[in-house]
C-alpha atoms as a PDB file:
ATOM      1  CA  UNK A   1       5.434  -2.447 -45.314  1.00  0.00           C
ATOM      2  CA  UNK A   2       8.414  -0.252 -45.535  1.00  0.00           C
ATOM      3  CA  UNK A   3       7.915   3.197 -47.367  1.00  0.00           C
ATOM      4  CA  UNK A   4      10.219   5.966 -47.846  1.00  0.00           C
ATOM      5  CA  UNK A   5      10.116   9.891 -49.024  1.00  0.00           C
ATOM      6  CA  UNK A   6      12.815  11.003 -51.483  1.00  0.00           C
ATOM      7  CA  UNK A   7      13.291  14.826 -52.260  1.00  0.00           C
ATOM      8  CA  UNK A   8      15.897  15.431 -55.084  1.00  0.00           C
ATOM      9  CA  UNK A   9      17.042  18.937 -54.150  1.00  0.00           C
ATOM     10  CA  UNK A  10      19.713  21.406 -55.764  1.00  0.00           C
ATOM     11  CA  UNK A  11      21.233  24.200 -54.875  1.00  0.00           C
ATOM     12  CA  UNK A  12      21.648  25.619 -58.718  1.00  0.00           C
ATOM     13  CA  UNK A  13      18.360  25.947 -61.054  1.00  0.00           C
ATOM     14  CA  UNK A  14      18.525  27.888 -64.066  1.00  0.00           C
ATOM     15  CA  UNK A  15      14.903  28.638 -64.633  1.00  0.00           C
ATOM     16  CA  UNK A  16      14.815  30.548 -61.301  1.00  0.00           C
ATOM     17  CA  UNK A  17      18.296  30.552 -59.384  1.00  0.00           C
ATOM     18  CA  UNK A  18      18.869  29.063 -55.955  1.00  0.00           C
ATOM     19  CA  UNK A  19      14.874  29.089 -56.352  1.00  0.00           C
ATOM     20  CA  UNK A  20      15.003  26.192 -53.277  1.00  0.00           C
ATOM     21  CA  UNK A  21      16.701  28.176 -50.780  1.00  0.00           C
ATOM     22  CA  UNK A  22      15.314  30.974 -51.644  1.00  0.00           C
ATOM     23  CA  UNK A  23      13.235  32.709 -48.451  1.00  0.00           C
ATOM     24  CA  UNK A  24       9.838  32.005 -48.847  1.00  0.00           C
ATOM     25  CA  UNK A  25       7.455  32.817 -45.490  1.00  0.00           C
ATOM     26  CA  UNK A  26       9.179  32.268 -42.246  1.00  0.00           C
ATOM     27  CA  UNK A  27      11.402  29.680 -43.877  1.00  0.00           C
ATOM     28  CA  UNK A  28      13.317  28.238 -47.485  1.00  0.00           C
ATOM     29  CA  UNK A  29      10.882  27.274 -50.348  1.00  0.00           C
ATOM     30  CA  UNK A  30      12.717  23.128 -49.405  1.00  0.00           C
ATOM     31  CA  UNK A  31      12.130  23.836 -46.059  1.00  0.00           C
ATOM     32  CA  UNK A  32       7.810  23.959 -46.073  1.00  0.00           C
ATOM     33  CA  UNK A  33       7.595  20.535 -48.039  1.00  0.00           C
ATOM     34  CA  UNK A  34      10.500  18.811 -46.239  1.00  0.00           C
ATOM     35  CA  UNK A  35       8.781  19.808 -42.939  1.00  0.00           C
ATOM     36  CA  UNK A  36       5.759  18.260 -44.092  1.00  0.00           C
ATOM     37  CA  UNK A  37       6.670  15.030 -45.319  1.00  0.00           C
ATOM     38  CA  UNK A  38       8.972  14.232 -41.809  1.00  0.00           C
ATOM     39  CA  UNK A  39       5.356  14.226 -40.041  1.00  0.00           C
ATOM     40  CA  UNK A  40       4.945  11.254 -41.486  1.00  0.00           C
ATOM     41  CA  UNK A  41       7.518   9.938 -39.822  1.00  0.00           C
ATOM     42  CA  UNK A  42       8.868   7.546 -42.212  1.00  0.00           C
ATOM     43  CA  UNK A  43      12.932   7.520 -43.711  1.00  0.00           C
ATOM     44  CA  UNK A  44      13.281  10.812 -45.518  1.00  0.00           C
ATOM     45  CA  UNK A  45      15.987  11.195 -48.322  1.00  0.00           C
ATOM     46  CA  UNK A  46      17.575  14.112 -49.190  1.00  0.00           C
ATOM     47  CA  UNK A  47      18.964  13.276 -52.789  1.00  0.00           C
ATOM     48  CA  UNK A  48      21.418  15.990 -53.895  1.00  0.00           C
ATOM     49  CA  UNK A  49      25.448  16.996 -53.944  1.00  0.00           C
ATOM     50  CA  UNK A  50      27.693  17.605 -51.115  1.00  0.00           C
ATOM     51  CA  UNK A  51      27.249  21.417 -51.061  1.00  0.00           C
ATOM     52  CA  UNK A  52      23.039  20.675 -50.854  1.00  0.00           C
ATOM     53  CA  UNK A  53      23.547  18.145 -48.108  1.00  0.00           C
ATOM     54  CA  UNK A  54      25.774  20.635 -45.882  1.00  0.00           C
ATOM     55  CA  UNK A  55      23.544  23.396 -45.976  1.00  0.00           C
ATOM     56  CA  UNK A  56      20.318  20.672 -45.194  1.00  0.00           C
ATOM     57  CA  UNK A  57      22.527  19.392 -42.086  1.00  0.00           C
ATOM     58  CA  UNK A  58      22.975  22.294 -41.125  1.00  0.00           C
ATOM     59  CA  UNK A  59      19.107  22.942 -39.803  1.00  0.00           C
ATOM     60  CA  UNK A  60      17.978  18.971 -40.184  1.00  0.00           C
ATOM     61  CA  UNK A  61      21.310  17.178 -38.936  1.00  0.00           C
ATOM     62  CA  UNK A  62      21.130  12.855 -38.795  1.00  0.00           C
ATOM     63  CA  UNK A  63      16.706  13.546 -38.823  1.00  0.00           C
ATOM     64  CA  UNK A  64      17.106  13.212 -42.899  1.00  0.00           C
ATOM     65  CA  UNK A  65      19.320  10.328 -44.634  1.00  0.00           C
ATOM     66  CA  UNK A  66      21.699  11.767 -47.610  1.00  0.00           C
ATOM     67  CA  UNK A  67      22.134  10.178 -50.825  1.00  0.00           C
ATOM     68  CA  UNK A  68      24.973  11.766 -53.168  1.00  0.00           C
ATOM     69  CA  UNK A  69      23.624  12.283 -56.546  1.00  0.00           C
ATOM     70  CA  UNK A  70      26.766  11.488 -58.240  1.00  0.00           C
ATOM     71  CA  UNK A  71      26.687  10.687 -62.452  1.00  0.00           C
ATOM     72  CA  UNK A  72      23.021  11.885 -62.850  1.00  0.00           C
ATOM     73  CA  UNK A  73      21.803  12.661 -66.122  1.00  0.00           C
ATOM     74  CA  UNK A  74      21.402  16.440 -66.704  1.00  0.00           C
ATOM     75  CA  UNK A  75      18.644  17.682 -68.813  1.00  0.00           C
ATOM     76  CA  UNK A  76      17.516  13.768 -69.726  1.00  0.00           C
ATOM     77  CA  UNK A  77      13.510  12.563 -69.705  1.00  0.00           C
ATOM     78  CA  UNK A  78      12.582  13.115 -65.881  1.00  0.00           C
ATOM     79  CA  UNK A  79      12.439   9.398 -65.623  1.00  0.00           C
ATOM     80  CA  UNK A  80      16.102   8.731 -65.548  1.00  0.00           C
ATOM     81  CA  UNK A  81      16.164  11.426 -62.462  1.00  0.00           C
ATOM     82  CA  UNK A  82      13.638   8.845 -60.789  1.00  0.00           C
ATOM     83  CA  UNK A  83      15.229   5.743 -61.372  1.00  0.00           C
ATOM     84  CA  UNK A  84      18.604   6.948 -60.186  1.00  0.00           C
ATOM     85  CA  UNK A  85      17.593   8.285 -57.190  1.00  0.00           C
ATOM     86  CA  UNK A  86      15.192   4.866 -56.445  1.00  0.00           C
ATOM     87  CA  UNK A  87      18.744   2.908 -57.513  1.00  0.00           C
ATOM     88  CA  UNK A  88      20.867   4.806 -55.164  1.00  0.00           C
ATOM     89  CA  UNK A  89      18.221   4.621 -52.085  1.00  0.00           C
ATOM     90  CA  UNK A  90      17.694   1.086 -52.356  1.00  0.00           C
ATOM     91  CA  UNK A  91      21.089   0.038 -52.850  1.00  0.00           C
ATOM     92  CA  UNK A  92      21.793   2.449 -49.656  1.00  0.00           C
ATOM     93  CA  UNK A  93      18.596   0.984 -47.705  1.00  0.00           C
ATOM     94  CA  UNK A  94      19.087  -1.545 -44.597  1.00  0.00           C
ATOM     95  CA  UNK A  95      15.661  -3.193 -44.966  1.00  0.00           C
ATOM     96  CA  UNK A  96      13.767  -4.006 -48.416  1.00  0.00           C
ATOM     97  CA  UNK A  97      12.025  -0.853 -49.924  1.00  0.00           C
ATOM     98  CA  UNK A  98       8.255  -1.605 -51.077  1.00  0.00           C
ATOM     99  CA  UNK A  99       7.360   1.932 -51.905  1.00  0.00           C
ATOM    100  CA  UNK A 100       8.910   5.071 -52.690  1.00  0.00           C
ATOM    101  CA  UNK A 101       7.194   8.881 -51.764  1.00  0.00           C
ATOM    102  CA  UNK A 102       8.793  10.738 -54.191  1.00  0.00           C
ATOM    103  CA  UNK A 103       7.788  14.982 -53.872  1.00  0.00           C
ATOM    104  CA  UNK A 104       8.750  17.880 -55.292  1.00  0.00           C
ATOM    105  CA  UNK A 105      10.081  20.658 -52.967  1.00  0.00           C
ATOM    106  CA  UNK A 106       8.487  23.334 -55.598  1.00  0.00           C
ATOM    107  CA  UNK A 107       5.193  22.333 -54.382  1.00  0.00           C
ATOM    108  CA  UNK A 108       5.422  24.057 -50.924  1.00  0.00           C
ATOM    109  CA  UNK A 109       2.004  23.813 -50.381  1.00  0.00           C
ATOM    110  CA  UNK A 110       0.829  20.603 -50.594  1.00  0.00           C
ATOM    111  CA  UNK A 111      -1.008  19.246 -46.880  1.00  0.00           C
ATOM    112  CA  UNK A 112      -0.174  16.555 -44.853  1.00  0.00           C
ATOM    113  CA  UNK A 113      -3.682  15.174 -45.288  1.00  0.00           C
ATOM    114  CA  UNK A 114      -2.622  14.576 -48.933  1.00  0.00           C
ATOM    115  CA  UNK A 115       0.570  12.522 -48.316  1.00  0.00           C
ATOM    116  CA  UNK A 116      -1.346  11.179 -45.703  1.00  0.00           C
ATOM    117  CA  UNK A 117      -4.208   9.622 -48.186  1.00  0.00           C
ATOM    118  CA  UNK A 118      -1.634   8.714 -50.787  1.00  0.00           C
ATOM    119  CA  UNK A 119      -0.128   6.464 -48.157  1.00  0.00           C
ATOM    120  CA  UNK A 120      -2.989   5.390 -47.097  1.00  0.00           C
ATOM    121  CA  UNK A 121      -4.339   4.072 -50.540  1.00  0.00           C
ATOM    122  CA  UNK A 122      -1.640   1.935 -50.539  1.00  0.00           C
ATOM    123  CA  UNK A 123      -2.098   0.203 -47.193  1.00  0.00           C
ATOM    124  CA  UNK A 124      -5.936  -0.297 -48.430  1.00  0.00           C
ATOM    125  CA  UNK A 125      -3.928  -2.176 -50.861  1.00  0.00           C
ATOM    126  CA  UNK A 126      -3.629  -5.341 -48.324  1.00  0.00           C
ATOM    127  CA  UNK A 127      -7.772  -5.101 -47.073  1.00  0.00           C
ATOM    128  CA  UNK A 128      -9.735  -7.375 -48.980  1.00  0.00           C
ATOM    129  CA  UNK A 129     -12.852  -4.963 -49.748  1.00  0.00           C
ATOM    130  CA  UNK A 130     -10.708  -1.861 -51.238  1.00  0.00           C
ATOM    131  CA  UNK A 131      -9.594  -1.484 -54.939  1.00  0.00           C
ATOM    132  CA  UNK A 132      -5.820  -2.200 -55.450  1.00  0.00           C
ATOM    133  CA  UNK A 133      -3.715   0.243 -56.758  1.00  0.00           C
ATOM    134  CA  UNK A 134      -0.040  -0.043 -57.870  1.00  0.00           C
ATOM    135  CA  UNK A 135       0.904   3.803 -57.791  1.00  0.00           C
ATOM    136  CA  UNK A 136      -0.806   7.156 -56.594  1.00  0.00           C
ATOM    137  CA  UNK A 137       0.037  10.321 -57.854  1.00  0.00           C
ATOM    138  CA  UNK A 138      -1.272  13.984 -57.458  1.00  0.00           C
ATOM    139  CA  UNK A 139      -2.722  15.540 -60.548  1.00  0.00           C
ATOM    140  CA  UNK A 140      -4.537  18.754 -60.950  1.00  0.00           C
ATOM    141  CA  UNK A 141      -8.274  18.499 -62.811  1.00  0.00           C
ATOM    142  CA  UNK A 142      -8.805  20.444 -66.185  1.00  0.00           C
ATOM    143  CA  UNK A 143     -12.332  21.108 -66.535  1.00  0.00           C
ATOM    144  CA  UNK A 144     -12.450  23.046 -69.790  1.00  0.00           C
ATOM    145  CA  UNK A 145     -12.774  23.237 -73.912  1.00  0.00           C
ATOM    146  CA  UNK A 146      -9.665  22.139 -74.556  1.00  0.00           C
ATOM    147  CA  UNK A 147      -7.162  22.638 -77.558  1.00  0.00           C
ATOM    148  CA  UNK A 148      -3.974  21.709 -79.035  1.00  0.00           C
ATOM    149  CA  UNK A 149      -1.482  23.741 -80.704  1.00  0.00           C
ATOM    150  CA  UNK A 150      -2.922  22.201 -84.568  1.00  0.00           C
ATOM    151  CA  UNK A 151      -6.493  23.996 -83.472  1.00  0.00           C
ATOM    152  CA  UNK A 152      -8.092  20.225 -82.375  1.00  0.00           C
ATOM    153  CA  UNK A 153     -10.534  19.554 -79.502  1.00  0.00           C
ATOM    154  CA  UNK A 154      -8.960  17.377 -77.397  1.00  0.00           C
ATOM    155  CA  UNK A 155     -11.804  16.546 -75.096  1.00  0.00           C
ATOM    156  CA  UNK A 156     -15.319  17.388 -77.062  1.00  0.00           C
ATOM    157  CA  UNK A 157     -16.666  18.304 -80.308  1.00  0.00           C
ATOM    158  CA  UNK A 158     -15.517  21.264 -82.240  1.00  0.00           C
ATOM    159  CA  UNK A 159     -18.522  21.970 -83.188  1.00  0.00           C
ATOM    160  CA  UNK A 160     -20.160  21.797 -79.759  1.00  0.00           C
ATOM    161  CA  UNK A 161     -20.145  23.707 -76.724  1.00  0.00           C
ATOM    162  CA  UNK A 162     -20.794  21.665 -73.670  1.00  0.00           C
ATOM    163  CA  UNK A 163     -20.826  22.849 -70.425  1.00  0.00           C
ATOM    164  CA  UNK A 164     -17.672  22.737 -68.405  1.00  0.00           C
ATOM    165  CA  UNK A 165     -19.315  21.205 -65.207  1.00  0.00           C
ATOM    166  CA  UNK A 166     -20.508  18.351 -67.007  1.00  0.00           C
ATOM    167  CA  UNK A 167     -16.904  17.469 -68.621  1.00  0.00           C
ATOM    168  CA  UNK A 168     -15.231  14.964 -67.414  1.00  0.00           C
ATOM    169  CA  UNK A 169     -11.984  16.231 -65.997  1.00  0.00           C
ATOM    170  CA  UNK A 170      -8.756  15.774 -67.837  1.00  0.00           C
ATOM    171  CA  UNK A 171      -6.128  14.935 -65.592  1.00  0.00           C
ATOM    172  CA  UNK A 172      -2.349  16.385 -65.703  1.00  0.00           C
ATOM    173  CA  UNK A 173       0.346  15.574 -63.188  1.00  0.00           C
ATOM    174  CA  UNK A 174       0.808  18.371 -60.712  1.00  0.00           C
ATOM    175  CA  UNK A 175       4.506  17.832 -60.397  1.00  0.00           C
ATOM    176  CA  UNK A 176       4.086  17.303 -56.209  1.00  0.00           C
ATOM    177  CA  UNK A 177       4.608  13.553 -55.411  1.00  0.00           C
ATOM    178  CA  UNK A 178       4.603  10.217 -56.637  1.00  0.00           C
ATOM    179  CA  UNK A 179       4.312   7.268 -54.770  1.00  0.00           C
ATOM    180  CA  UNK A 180       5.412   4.094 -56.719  1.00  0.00           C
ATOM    181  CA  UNK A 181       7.665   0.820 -56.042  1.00  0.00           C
ATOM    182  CA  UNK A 182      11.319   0.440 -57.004  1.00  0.00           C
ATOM    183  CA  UNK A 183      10.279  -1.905 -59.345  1.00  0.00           C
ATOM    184  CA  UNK A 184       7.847   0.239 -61.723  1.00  0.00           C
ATOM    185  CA  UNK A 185      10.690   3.299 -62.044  1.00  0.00           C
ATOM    186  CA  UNK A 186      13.517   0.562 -62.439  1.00  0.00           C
ATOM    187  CA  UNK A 187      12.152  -2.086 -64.537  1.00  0.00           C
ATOM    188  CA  UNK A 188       9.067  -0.251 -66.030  1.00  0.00           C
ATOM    189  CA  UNK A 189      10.713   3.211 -66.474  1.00  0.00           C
ATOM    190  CA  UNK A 190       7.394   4.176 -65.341  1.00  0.00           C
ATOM    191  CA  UNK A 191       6.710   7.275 -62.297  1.00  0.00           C
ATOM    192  CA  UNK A 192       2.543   6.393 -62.448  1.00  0.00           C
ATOM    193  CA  UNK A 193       2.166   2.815 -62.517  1.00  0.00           C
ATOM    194  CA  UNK A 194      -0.446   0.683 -64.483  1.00  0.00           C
ATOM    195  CA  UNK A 195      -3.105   0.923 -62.278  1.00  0.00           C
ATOM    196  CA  UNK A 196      -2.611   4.285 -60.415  1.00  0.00           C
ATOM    197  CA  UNK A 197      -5.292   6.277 -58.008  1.00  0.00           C
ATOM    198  CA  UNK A 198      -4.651   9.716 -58.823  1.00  0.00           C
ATOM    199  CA  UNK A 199      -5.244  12.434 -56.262  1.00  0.00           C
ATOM    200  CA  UNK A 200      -6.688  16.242 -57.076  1.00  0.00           C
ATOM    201  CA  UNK A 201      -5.083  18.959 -55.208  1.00  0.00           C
ATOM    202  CA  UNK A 202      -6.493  22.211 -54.422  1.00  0.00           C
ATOM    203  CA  UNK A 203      -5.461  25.555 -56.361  1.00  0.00           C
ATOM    204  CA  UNK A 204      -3.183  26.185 -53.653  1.00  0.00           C
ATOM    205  CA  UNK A 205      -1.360  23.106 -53.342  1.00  0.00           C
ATOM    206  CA  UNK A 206      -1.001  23.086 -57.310  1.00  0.00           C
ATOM    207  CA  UNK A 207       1.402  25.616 -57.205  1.00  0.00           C
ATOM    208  CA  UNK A 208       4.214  24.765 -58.677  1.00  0.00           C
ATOM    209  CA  UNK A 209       7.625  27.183 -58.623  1.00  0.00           C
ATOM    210  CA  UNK A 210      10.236  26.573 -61.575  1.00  0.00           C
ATOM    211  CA  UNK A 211      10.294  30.855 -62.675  1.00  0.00           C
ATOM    212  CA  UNK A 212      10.540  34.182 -60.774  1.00  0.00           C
ATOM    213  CA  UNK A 213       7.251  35.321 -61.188  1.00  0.00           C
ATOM    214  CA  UNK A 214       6.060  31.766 -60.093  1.00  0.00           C
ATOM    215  CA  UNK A 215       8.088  32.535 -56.612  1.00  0.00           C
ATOM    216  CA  UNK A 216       6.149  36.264 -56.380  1.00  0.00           C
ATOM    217  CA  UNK A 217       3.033  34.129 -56.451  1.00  0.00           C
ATOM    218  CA  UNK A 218       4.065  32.267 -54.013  1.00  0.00           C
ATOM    219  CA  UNK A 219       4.783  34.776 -51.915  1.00  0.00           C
ATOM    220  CA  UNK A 220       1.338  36.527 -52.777  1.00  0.00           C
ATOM    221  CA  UNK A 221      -0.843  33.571 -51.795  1.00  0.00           C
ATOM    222  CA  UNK A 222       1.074  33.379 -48.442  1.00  0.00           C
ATOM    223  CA  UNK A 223       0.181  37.046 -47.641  1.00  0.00           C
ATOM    224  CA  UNK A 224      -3.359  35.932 -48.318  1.00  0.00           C
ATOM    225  CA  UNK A 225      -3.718  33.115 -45.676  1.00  0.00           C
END
């Protein structure tokens, strides 16, 4: 089975600029998720313009494959983002692609043992006595009263009060890393596929960096370890 990580990666963000070279630790904020995912040791894509793929090549050289980004739609559902970059990698690829590892480098502190079991759900995909799954993705687990902005309970009774252990969790994507096939982004438009195993993350590895202040968190939980 042939599986391969894709990181789209910018230089410019406007929410938090240069947020993924920014100095983060030891290293760049790209740099701590990058590192992770090439334990794995399966093709890594950088997926990005020429100006991103110099200053990669210049610490990673030939380790990581390049993929220009060229025509991609700014500012357009997340999906289209997907499916080009799953387009452009498997039209690049020697060998068929069966899955794609697609992670965010804003989560910097997702562990190995995470990608790890995401990959592995998908061998258990070819053992007779495991559930199949089509997609994994990693989600973070509300346990709470929740609300939307029109003053509804979304997951109990408004005019109950139940105790948050005993909810069931509500799941919401944690924006670290998708694992899914060409076909389900390209044909499906879909990033979690109809049957998907989704994976909790810890606190830590939820963190997520698109603002400044999300960066000085960052920074904070590091000083903590």
């Amino acid at each position: 089975m042939n599986i391969v990580a894709i990181i789209p990666l910018k230089i410019n963000s406007q929410r938090c600029p240069n947020k993924n070279f920014q100095v983060l630790g030891d290293k760049l904020l790209y740099q701590w998720a990058l590192d992770t995912i090439l334990q794995l040791n399966i093709p890594t894509y950088i997926y990005g313009d020429t100006k991103t793929h110099k200053e990669v090549y210049s610490k990673y050289g030939p380790s990581v494959k390049y993929i220009d980004e060229g025509t991609t739609p700014k500012g357009q559902d997340g999906n289209a983002l997907f499916k080009s970059m799953v387009k452009a990698v498997t039209t690049q690829a020697y060998n068929h692609i069966d899955y794609c590892l697609i992670f965010n480098c804003t989560a910097p502190f997702v562990k190995l043992d995470t990608y790890e079991y995401m990959l592995e759900i998908i061998h258990n995909n070819y053992s007779k006595n495991m559930p199949f799954y089509d997609s994994a993705c990693t989600v973070n687990e509300l346990r709470g009263r929740l609300w939307n902005v029109h003053g509804q309970a979304i997951n109990h009774p408004p005019n109950t009060c139940p105790r948050t252990q005993e909810q069931e969790p509500i799941l919401m994507e944690s924006e670290a890393c998708w694992l899914i096939t060409p076909e389900m982004i390209i044909t499906h438009n879909r990033r979690v596929g109809f049957i998907p195993k989704f994976v909790p993350v810890t606190p830590l590895e939820a963190v997520d960096i698109n603002y400044p202040q999300d960066m000085e968190f960052a920074r904070q939980c590091l000083e903590k370890e």
